[in-house]
C-alpha atoms as a PDB file:
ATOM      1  CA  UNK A   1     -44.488  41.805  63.074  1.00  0.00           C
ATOM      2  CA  UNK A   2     -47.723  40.473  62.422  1.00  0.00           C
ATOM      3  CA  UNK A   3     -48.571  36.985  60.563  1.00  0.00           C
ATOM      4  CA  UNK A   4     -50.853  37.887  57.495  1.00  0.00           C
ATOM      5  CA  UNK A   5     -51.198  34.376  56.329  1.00  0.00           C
ATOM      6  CA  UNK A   6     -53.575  35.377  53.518  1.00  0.00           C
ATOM      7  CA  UNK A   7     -50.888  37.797  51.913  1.00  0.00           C
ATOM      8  CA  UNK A   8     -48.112  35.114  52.126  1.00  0.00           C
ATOM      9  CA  UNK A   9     -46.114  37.841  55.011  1.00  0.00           C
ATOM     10  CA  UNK A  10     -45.298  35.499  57.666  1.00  0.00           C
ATOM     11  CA  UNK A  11     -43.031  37.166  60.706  1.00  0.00           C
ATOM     12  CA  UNK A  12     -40.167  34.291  61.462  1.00  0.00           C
ATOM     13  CA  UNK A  13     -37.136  34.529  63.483  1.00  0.00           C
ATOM     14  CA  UNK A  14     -35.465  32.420  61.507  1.00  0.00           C
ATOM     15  CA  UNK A  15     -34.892  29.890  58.638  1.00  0.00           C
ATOM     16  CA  UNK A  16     -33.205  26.782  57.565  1.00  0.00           C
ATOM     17  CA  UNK A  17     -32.991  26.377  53.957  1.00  0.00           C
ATOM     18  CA  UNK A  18     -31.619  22.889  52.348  1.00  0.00           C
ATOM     19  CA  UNK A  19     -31.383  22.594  48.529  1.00  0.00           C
ATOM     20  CA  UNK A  20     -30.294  19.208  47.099  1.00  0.00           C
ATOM     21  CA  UNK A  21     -28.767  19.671  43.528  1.00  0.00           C
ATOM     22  CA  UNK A  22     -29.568  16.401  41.378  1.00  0.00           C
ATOM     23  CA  UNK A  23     -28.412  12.775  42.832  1.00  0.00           C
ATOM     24  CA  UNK A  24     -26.987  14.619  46.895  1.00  0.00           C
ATOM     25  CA  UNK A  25     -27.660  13.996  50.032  1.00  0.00           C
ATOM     26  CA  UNK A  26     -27.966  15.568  53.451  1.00  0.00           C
ATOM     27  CA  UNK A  27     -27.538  14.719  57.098  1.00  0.00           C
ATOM     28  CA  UNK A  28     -27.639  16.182  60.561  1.00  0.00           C
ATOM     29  CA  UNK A  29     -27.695  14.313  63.633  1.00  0.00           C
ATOM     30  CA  UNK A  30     -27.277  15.075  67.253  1.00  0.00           C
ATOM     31  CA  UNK A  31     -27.042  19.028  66.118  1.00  0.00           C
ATOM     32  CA  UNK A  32     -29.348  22.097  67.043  1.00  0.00           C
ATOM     33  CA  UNK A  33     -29.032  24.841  63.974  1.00  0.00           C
ATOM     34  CA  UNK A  34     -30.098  28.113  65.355  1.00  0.00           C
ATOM     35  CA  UNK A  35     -30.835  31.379  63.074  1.00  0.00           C
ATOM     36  CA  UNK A  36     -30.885  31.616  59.674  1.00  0.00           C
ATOM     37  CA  UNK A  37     -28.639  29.226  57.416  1.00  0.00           C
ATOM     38  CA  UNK A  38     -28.610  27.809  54.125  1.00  0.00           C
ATOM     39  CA  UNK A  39     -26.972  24.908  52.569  1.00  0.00           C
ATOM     40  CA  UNK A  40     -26.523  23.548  49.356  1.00  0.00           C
ATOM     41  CA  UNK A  41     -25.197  20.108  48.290  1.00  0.00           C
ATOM     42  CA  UNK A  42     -24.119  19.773  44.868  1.00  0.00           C
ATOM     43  CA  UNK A  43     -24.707  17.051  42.579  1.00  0.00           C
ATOM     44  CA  UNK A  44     -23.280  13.748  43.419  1.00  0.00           C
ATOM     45  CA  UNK A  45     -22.146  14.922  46.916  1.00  0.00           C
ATOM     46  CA  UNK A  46     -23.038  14.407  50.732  1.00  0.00           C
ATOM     47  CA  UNK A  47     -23.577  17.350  53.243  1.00  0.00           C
ATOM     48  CA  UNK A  48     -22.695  15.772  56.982  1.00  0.00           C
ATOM     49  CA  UNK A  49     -23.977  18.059  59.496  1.00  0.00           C
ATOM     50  CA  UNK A  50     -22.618  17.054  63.404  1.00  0.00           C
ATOM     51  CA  UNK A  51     -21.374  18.497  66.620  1.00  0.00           C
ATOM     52  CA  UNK A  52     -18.418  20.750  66.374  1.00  0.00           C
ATOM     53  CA  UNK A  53     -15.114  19.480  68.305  1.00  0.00           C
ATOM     54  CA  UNK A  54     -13.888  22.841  68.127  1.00  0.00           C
ATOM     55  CA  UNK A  55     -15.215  24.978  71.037  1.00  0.00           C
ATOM     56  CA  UNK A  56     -17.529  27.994  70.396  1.00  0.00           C
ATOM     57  CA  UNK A  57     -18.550  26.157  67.275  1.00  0.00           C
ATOM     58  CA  UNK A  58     -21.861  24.327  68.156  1.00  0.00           C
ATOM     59  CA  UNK A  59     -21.756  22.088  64.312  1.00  0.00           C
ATOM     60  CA  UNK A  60     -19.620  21.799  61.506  1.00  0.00           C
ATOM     61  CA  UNK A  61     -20.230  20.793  58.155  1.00  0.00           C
ATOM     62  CA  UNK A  62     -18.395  18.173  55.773  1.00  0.00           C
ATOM     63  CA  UNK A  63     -18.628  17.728  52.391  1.00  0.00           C
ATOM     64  CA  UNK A  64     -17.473  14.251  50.617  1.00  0.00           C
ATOM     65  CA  UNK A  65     -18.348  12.694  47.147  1.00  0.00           C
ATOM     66  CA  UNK A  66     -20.823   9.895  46.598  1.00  0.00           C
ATOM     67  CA  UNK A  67     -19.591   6.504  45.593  1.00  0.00           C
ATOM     68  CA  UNK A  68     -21.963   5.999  42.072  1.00  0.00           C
ATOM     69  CA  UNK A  69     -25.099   6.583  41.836  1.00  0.00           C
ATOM     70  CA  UNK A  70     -26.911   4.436  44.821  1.00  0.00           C
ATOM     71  CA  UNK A  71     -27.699   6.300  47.493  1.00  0.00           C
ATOM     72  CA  UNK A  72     -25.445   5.743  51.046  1.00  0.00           C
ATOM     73  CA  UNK A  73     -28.896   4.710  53.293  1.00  0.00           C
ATOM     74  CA  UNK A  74     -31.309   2.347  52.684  1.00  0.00           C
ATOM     75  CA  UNK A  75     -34.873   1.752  54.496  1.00  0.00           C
ATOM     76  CA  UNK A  76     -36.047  -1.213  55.562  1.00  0.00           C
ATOM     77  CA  UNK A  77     -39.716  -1.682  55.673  1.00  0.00           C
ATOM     78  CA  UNK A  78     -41.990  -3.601  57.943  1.00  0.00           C
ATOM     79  CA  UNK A  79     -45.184  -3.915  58.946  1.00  0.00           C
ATOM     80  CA  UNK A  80     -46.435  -3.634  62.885  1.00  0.00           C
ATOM     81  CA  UNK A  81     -49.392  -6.825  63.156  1.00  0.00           C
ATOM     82  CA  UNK A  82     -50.711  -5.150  65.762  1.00  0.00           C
ATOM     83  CA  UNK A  83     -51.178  -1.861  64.718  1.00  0.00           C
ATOM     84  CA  UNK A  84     -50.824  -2.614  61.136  1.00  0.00           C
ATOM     85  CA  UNK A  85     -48.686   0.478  60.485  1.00  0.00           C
ATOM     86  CA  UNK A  86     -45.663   0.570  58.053  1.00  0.00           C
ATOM     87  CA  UNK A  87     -42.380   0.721  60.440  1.00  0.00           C
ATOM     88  CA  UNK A  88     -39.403   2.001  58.852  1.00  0.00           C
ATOM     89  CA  UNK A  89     -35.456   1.689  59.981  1.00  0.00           C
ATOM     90  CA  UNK A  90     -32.613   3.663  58.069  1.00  0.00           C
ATOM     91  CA  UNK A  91     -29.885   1.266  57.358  1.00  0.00           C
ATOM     92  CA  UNK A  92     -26.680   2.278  56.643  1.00  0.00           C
END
């Protein structure tokens, strides 16, 4: 199919859809999500995505709690002199 950007018809192969309900969270690493999937992390929970140790199964999901209301990262900012650009690092 054709992309008719001025209708809003756009031809994909697929989608990733990721809705956060109130205070959740959501993380992949290391994973490639192929096709079309959709998640959905409740309030007050955490949606880990990572490589499956099952084989056939290239991810699995996990689902756990938070602890409170803070979230589980936090970013620590800097700033580059040279370039004078904002640098940021997730800390855990």
């Amino acid at each position: 199919a054709e992309n008719q950007y001025w209708s809003a018809r756009v031809a994909r192969a697929e989608a990733l859809a990721i809705v956060l309900e109130g205070n959740a969270e959501f993380e992949a690493q290391d994973v490639t999500i192929t096709g079309d999937h959709s998640f959905t992390v409740p309030d007050g929970h955490r949606l880990v995505v990572r490589p499956s140790a099952t084989p056939g199964e290239p991810w699995e999901a996990e689902l756990a709690p938070l602890a409170g209301d803070a979230p589980t990262w936090r970013w620590r900012y800097s700033m580059d002199p040279s370039s004078k650009r904002i640098q940021l690092t997730m800390e855990e």
